[in-house]
PDB file of N, CA and C in Angstrom:
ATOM      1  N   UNK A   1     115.765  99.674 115.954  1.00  0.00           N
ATOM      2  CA  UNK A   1     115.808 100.285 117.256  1.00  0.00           C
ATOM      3  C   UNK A   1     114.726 101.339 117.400  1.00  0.00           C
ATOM      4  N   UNK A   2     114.612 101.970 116.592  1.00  0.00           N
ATOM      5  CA  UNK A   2     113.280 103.121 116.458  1.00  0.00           C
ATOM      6  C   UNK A   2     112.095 102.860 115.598  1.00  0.00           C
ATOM      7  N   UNK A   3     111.928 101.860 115.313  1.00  0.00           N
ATOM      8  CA  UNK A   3     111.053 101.192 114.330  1.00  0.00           C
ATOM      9  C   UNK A   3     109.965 101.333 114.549  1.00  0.00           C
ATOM     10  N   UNK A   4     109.563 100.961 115.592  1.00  0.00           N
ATOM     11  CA  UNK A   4     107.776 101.655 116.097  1.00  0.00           C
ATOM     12  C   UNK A   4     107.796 102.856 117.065  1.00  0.00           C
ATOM     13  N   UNK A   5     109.165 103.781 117.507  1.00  0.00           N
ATOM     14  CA  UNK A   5     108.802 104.690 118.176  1.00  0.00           C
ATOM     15  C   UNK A   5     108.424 105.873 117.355  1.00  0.00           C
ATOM     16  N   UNK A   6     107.687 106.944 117.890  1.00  0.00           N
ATOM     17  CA  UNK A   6     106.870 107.838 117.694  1.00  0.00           C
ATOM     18  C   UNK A   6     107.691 109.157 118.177  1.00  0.00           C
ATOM     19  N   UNK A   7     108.003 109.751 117.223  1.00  0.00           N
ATOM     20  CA  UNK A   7     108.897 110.948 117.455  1.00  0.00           C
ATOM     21  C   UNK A   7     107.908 112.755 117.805  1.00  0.00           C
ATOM     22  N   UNK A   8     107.052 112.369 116.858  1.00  0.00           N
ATOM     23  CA  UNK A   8     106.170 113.358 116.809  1.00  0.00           C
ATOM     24  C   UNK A   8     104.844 113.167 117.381  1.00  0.00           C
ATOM     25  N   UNK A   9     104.019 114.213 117.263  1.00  0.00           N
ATOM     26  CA  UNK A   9     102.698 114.199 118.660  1.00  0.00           C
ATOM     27  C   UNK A   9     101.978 112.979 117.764  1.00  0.00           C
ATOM     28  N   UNK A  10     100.930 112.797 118.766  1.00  0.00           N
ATOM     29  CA  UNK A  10      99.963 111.568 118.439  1.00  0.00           C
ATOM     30  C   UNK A  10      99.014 112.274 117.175  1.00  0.00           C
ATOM     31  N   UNK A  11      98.963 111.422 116.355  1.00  0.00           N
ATOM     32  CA  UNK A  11      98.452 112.418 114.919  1.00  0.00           C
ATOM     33  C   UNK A  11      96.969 111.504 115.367  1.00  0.00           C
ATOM     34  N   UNK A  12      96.254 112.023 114.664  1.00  0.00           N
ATOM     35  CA  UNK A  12      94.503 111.320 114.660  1.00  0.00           C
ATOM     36  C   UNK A  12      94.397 111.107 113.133  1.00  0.00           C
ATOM     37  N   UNK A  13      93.831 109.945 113.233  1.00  0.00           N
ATOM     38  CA  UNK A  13      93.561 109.409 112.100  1.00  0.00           C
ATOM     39  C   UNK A  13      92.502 110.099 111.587  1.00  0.00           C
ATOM     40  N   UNK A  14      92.715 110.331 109.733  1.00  0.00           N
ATOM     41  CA  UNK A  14      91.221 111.747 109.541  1.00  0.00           C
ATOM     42  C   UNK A  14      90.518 110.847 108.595  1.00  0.00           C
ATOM     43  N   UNK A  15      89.520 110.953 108.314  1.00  0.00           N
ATOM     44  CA  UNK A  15      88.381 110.021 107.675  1.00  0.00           C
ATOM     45  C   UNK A  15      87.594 111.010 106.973  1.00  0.00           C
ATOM     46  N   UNK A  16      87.284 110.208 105.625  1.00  0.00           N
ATOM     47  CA  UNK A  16      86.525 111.215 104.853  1.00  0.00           C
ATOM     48  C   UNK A  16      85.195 110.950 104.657  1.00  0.00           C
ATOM     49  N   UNK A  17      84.420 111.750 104.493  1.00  0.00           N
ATOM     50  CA  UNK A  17      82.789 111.234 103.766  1.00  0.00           C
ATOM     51  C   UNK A  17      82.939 111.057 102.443  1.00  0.00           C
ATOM     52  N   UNK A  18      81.549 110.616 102.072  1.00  0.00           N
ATOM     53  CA  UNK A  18      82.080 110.622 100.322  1.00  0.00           C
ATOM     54  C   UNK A  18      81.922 111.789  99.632  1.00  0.00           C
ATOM     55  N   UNK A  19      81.759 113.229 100.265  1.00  0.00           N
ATOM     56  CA  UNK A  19      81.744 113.978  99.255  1.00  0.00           C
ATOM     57  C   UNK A  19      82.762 114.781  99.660  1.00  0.00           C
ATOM     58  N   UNK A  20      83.603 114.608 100.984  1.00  0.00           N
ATOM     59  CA  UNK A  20      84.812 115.096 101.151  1.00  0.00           C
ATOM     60  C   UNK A  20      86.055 114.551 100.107  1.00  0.00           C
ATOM     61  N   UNK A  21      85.899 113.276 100.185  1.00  0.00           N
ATOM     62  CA  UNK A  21      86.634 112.384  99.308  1.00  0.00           C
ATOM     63  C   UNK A  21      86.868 112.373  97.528  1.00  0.00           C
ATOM     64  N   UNK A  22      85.491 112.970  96.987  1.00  0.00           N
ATOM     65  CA  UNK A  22      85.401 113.480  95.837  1.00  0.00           C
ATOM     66  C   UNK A  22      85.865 114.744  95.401  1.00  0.00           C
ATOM     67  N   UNK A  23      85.653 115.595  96.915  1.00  0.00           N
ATOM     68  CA  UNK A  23      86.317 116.392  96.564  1.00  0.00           C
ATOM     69  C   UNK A  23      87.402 116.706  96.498  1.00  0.00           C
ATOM     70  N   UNK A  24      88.539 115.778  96.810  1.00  0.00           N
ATOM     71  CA  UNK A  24      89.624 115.680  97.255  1.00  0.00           C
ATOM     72  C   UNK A  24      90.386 115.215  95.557  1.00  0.00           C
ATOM     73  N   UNK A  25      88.954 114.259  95.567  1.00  0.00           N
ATOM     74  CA  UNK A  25      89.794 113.763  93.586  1.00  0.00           C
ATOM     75  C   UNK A  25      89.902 114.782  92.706  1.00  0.00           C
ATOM     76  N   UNK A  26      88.947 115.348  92.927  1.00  0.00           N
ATOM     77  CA  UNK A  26      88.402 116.485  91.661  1.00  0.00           C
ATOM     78  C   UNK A  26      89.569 117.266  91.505  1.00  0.00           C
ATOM     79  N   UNK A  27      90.380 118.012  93.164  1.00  0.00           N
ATOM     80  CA  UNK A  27      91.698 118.732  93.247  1.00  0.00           C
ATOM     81  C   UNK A  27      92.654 117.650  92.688  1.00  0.00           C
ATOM     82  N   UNK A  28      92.388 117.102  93.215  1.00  0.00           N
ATOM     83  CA  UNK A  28      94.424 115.975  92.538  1.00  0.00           C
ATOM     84  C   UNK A  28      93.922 115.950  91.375  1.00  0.00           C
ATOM     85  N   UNK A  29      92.418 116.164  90.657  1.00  0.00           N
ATOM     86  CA  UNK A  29      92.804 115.760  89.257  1.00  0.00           C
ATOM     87  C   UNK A  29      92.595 117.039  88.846  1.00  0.00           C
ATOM     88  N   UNK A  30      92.794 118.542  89.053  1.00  0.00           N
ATOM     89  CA  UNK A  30      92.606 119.725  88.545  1.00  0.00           C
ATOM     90  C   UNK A  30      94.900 119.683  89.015  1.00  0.00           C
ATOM     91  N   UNK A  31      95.357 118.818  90.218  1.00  0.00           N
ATOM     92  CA  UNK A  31      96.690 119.202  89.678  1.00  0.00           C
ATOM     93  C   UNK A  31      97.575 118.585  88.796  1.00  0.00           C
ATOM     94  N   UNK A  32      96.299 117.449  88.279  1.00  0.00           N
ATOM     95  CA  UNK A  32      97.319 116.784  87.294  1.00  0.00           C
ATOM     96  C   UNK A  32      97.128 117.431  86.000  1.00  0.00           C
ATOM     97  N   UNK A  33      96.021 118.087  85.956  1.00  0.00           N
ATOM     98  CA  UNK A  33      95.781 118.439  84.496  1.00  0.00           C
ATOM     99  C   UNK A  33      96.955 119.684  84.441  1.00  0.00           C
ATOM    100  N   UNK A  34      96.879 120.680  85.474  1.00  0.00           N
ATOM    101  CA  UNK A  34      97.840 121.384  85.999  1.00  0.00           C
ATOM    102  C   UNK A  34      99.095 120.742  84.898  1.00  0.00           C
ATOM    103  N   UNK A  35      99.884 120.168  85.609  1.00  0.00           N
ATOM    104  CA  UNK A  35     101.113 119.460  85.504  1.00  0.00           C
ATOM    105  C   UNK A  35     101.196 119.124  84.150  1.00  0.00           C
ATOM    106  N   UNK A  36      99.972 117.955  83.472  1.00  0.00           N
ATOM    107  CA  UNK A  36     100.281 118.032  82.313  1.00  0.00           C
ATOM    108  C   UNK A  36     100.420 119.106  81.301  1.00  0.00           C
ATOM    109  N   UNK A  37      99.400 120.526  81.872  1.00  0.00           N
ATOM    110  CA  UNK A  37      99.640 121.825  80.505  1.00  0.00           C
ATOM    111  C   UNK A  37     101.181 122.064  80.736  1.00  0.00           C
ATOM    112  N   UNK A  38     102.041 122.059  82.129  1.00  0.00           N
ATOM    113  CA  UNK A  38     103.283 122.458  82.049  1.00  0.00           C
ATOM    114  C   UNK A  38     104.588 121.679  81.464  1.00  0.00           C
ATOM    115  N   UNK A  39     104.280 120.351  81.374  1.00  0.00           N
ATOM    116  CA  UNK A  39     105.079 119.175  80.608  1.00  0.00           C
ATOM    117  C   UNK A  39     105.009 118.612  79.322  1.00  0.00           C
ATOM    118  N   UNK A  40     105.741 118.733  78.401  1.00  0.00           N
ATOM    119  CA  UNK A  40     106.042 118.110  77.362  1.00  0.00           C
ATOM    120  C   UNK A  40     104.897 116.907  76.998  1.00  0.00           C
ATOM    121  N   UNK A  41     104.121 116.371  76.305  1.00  0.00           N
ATOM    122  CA  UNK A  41     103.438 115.264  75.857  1.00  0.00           C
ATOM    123  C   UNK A  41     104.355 113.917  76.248  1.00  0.00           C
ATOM    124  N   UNK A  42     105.445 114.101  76.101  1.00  0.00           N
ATOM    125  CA  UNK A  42     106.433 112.820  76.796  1.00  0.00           C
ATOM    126  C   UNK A  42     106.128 111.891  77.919  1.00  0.00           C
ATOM    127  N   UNK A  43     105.907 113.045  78.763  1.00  0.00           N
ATOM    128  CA  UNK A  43     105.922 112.902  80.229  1.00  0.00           C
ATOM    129  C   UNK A  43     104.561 112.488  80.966  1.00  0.00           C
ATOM    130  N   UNK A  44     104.212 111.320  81.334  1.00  0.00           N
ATOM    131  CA  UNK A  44     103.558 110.449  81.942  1.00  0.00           C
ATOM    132  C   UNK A  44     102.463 111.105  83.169  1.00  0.00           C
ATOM    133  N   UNK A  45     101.612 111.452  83.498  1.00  0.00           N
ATOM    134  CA  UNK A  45     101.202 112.513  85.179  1.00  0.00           C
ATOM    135  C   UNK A  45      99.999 111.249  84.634  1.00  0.00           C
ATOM    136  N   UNK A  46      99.683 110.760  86.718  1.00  0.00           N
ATOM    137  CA  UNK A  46      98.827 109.913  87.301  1.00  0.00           C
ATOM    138  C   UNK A  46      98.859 110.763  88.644  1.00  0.00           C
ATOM    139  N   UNK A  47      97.136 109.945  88.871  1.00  0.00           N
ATOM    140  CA  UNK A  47      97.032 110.837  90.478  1.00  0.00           C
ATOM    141  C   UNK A  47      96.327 109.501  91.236  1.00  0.00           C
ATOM    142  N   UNK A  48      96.497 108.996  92.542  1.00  0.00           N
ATOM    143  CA  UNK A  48      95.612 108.144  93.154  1.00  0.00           C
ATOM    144  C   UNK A  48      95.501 108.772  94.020  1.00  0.00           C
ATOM    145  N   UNK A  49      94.320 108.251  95.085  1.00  0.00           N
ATOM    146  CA  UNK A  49      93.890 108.606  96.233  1.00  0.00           C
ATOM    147  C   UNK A  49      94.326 107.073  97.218  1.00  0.00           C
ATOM    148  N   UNK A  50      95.107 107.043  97.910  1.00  0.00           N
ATOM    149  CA  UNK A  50      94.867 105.565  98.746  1.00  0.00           C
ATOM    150  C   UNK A  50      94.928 106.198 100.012  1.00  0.00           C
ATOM    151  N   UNK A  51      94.554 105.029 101.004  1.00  0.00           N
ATOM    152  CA  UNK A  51      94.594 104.682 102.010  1.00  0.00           C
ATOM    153  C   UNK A  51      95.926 104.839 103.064  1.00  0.00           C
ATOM    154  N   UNK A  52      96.406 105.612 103.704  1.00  0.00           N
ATOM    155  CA  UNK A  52      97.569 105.204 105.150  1.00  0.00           C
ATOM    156  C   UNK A  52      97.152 104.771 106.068  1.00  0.00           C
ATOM    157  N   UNK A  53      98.059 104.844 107.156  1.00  0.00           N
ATOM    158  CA  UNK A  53      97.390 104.786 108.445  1.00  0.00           C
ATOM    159  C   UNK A  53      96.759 105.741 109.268  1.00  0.00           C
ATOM    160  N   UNK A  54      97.334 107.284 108.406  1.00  0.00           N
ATOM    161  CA  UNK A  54      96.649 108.569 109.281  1.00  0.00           C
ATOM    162  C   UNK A  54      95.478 108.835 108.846  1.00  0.00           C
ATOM    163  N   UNK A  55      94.830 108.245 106.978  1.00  0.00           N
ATOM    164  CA  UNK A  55      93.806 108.337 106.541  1.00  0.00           C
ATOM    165  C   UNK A  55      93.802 108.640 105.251  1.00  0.00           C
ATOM    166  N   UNK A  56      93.145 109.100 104.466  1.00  0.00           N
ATOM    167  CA  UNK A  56      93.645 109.049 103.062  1.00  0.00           C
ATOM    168  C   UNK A  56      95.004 110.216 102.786  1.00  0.00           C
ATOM    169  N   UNK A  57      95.470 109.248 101.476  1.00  0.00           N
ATOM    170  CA  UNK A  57      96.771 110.218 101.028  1.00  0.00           C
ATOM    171  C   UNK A  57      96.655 110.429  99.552  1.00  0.00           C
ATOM    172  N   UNK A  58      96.863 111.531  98.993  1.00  0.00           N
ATOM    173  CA  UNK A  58      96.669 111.994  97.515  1.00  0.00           C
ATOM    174  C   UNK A  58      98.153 111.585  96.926  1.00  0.00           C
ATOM    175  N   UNK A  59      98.083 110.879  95.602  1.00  0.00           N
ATOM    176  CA  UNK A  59      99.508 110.711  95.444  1.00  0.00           C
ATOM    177  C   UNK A  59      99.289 111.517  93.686  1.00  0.00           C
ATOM    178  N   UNK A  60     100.426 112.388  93.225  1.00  0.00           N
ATOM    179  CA  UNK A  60     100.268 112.676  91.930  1.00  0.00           C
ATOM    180  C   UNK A  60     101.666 112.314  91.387  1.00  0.00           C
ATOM    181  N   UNK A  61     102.094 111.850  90.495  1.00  0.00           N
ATOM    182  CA  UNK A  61     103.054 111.041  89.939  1.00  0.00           C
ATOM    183  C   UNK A  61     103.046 111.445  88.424  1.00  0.00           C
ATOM    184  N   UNK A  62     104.595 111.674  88.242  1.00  0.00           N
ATOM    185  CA  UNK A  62     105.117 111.992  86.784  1.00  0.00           C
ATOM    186  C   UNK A  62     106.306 110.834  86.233  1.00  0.00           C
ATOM    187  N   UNK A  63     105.674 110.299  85.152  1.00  0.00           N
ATOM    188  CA  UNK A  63     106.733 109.409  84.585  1.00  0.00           C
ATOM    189  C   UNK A  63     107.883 109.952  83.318  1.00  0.00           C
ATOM    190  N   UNK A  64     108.970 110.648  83.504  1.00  0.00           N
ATOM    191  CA  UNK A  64     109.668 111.359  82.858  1.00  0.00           C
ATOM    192  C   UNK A  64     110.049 110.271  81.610  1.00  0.00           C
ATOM    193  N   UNK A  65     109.695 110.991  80.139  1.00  0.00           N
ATOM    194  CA  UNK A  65     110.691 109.917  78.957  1.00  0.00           C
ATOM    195  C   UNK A  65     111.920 108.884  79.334  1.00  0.00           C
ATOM    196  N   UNK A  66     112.670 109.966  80.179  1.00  0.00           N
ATOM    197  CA  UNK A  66     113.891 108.911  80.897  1.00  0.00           C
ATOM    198  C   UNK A  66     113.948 109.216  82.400  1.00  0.00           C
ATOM    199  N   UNK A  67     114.793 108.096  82.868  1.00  0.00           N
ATOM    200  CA  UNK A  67     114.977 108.162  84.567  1.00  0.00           C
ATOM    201  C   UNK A  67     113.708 107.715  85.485  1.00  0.00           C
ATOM    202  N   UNK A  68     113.377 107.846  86.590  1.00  0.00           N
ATOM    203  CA  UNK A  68     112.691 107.270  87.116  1.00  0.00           C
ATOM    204  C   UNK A  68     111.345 108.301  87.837  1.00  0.00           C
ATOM    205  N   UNK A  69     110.290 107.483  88.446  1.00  0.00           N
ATOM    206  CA  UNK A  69     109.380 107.993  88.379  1.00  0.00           C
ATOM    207  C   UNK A  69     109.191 108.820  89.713  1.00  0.00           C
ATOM    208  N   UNK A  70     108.660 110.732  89.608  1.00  0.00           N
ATOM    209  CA  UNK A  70     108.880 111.450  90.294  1.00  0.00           C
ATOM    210  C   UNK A  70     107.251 111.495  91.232  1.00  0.00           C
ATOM    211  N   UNK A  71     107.102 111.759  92.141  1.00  0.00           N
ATOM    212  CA  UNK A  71     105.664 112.009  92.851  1.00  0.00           C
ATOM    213  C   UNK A  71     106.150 112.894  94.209  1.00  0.00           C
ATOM    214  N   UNK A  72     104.497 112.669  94.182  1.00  0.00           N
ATOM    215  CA  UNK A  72     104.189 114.278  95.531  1.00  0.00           C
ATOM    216  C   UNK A  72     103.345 113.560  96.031  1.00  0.00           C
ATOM    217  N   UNK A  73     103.168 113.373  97.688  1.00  0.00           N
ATOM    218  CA  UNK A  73     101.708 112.952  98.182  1.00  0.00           C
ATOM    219  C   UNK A  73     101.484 114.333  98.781  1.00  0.00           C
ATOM    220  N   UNK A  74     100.216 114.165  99.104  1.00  0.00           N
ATOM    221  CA  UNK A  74      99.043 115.370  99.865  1.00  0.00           C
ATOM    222  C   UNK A  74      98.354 114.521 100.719  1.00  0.00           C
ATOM    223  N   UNK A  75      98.479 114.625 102.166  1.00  0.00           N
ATOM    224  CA  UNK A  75      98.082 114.403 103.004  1.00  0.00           C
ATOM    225  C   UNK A  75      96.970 115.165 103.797  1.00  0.00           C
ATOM    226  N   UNK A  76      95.554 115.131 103.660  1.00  0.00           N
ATOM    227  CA  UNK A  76      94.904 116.223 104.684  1.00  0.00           C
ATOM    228  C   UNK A  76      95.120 116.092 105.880  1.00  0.00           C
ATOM    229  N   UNK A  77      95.176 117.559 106.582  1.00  0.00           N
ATOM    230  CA  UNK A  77      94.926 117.468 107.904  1.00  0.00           C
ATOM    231  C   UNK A  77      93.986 117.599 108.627  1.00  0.00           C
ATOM    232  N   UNK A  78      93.117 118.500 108.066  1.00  0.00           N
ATOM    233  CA  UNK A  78      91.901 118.510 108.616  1.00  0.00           C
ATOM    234  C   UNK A  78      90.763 118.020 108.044  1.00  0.00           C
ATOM    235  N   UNK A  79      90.092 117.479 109.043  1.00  0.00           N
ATOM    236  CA  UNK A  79      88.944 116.955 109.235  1.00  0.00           C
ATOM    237  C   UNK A  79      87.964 117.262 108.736  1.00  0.00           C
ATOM    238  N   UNK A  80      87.859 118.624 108.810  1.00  0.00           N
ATOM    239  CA  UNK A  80      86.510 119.246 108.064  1.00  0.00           C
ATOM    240  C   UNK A  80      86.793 120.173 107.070  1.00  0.00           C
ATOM    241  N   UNK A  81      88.259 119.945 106.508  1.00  0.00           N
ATOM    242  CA  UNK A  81      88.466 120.230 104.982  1.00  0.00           C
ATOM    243  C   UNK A  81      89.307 119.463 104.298  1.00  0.00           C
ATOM    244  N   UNK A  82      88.799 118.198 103.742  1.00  0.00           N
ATOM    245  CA  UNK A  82      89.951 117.640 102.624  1.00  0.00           C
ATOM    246  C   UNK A  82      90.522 118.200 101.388  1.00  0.00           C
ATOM    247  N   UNK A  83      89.727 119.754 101.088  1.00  0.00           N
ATOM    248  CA  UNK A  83      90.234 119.940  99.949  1.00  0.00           C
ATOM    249  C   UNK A  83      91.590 120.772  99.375  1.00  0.00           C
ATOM    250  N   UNK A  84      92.022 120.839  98.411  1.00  0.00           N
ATOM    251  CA  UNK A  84      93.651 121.408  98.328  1.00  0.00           C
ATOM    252  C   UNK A  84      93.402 122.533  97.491  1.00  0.00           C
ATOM    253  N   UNK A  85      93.674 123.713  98.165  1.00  0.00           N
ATOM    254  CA  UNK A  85      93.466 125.095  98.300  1.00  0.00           C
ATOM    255  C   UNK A  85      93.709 125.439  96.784  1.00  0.00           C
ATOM    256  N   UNK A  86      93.737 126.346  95.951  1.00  0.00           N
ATOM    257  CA  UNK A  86      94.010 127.001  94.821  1.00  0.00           C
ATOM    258  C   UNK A  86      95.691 126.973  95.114  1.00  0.00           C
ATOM    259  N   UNK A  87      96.289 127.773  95.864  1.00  0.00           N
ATOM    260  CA  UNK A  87      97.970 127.907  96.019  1.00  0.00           C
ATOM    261  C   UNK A  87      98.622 126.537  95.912  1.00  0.00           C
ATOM    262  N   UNK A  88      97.662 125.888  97.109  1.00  0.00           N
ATOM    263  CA  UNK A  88      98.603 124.289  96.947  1.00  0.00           C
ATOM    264  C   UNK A  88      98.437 123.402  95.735  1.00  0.00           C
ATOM    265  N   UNK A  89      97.306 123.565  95.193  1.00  0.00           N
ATOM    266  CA  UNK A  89      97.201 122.667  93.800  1.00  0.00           C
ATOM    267  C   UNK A  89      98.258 123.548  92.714  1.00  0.00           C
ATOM    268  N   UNK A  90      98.344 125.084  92.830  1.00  0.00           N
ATOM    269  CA  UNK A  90      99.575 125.306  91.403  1.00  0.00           C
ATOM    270  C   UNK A  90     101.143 124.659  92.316  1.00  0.00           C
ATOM    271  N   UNK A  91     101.181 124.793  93.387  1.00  0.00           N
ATOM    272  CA  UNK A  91     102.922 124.636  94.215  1.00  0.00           C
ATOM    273  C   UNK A  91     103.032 123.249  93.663  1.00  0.00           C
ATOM    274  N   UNK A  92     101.771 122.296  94.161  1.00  0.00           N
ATOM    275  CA  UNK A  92     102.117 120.899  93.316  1.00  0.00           C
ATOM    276  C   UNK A  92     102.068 120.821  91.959  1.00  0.00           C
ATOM    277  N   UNK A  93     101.744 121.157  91.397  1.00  0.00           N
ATOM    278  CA  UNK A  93     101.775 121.210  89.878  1.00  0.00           C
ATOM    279  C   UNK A  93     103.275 121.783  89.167  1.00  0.00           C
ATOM    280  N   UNK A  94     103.475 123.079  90.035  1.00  0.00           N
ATOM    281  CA  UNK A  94     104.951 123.280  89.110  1.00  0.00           C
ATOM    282  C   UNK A  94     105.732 122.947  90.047  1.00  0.00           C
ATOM    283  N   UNK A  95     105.808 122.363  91.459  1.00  0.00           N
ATOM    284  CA  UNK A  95     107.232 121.586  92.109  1.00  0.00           C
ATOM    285  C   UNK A  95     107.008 120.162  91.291  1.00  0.00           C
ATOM    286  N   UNK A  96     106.485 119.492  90.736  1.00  0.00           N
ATOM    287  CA  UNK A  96     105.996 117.925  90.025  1.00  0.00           C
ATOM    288  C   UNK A  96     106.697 118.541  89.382  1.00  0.00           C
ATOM    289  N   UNK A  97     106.335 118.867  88.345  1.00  0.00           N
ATOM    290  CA  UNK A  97     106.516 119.078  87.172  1.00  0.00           C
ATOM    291  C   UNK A  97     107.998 119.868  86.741  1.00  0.00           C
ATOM    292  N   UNK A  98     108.695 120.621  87.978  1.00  0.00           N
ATOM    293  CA  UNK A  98     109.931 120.768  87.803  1.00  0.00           C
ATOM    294  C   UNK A  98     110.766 119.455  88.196  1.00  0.00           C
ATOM    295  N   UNK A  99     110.185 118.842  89.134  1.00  0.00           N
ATOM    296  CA  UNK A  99     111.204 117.775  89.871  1.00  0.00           C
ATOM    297  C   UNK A  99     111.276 116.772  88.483  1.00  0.00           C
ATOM    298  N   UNK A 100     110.261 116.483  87.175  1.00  0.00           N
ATOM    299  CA  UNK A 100     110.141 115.720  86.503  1.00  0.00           C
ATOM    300  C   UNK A 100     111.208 116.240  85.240  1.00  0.00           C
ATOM    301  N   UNK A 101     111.261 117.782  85.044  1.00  0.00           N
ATOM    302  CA  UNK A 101     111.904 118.057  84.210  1.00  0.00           C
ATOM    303  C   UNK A 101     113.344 117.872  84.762  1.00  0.00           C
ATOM    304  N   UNK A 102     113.738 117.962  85.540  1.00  0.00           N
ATOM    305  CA  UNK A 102     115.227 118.230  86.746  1.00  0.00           C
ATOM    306  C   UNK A 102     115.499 116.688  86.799  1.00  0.00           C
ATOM    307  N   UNK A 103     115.355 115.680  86.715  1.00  0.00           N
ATOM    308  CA  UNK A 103     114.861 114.288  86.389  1.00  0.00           C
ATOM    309  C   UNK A 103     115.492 113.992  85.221  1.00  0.00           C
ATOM    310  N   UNK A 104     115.128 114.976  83.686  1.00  0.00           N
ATOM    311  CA  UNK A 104     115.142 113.966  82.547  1.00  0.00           C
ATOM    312  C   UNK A 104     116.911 114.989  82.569  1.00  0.00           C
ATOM    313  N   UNK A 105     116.794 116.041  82.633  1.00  0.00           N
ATOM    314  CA  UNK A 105     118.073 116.884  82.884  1.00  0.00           C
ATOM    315  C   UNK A 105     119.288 116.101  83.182  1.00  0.00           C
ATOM    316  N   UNK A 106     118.815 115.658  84.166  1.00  0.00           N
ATOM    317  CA  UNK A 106     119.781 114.841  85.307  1.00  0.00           C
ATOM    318  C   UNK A 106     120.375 114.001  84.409  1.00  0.00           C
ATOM    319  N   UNK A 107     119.571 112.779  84.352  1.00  0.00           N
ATOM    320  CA  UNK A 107     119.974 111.709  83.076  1.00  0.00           C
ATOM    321  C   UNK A 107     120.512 111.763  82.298  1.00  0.00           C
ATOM    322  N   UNK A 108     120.431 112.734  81.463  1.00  0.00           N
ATOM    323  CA  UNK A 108     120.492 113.134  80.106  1.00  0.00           C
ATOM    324  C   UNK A 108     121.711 113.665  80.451  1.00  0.00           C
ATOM    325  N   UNK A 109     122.514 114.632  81.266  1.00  0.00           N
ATOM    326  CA  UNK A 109     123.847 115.064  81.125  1.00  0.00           C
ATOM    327  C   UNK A 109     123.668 115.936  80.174  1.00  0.00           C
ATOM    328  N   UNK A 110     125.024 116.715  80.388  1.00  0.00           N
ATOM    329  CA  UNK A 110     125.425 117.818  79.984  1.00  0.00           C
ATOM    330  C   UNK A 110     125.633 117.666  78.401  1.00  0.00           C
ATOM    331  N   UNK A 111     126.294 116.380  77.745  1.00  0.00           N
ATOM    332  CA  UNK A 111     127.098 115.967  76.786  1.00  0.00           C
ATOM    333  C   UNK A 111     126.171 115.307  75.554  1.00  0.00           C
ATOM    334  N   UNK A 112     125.420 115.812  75.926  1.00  0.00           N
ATOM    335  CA  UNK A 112     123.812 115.487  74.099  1.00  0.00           C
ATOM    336  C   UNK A 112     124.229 116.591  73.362  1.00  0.00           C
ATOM    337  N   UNK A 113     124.047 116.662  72.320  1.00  0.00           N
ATOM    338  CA  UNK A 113     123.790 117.504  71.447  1.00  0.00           C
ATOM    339  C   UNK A 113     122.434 117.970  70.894  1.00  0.00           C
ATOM    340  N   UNK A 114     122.197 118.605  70.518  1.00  0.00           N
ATOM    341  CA  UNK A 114     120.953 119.410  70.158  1.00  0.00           C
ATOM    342  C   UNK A 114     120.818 118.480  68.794  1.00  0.00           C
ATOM    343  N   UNK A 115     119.257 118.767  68.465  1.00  0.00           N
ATOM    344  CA  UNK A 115     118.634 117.340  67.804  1.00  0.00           C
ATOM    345  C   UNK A 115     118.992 118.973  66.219  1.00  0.00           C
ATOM    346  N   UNK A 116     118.601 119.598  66.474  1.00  0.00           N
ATOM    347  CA  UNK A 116     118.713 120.477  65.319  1.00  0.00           C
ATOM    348  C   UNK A 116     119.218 122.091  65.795  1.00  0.00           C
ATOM    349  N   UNK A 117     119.182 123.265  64.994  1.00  0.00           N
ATOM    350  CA  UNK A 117     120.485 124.069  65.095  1.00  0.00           C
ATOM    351  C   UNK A 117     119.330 125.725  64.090  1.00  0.00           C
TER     352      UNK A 117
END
């Protein structure tokens, strides 16, 4: 019933050059490195850049030892800045990276015992 309606304003599709676009990797890959100093060696962190329909989307992705796999996209909005600010690259780095630990938590339950004492 709402399948193609449009709830929110008409968004514009944003398009990158190629050195907007690089610069856009360089951040998703300064928040994955991010993510990995805050996670265990266990834990899996990937970053892509693809394609939507509003224009490119940053995806950074954590594969926790157990449970299933956690991610964040980054969407730019503007046009004449794709890049992800200093604040927003640490917020993604430790919201990932908590949602990944909160993840193996989850799974794991209350009722493990400690591996040693």
């Amino acid at each position: 019933m709402y399948g193609n309606t449009s709830f929110g304003g008409e968004t514009e599709e944003v398009t990158l050059t190629a050195e907007q676009r690089e610069e856009l990797r360089q951040d998703l890959s300064s928040v994955a490195a991010r993510t990995r100093e805050l996670l265990p060696g266990e834990f899996v962190v990937g970053s892509e850049i693809s394609n939507s329909t509003t224009g490119p989307r940053a995806t950074i992705a954590v594969q926790p030892p157990v449970g299933s796999v956690v991610s964040a996209d980054y969407t730019p909005e503007d046009p004449e800045s794709a890049s992800i600010s200093d604040a927003e690259r640490d917020d993604l780095a430790q919201g990932i990276a908590a949602s990944a630990a909160l993840q193996v938590k989850q799974v794991m339950g209350d009722d493990t015992s400690p591996t040693a004492q």
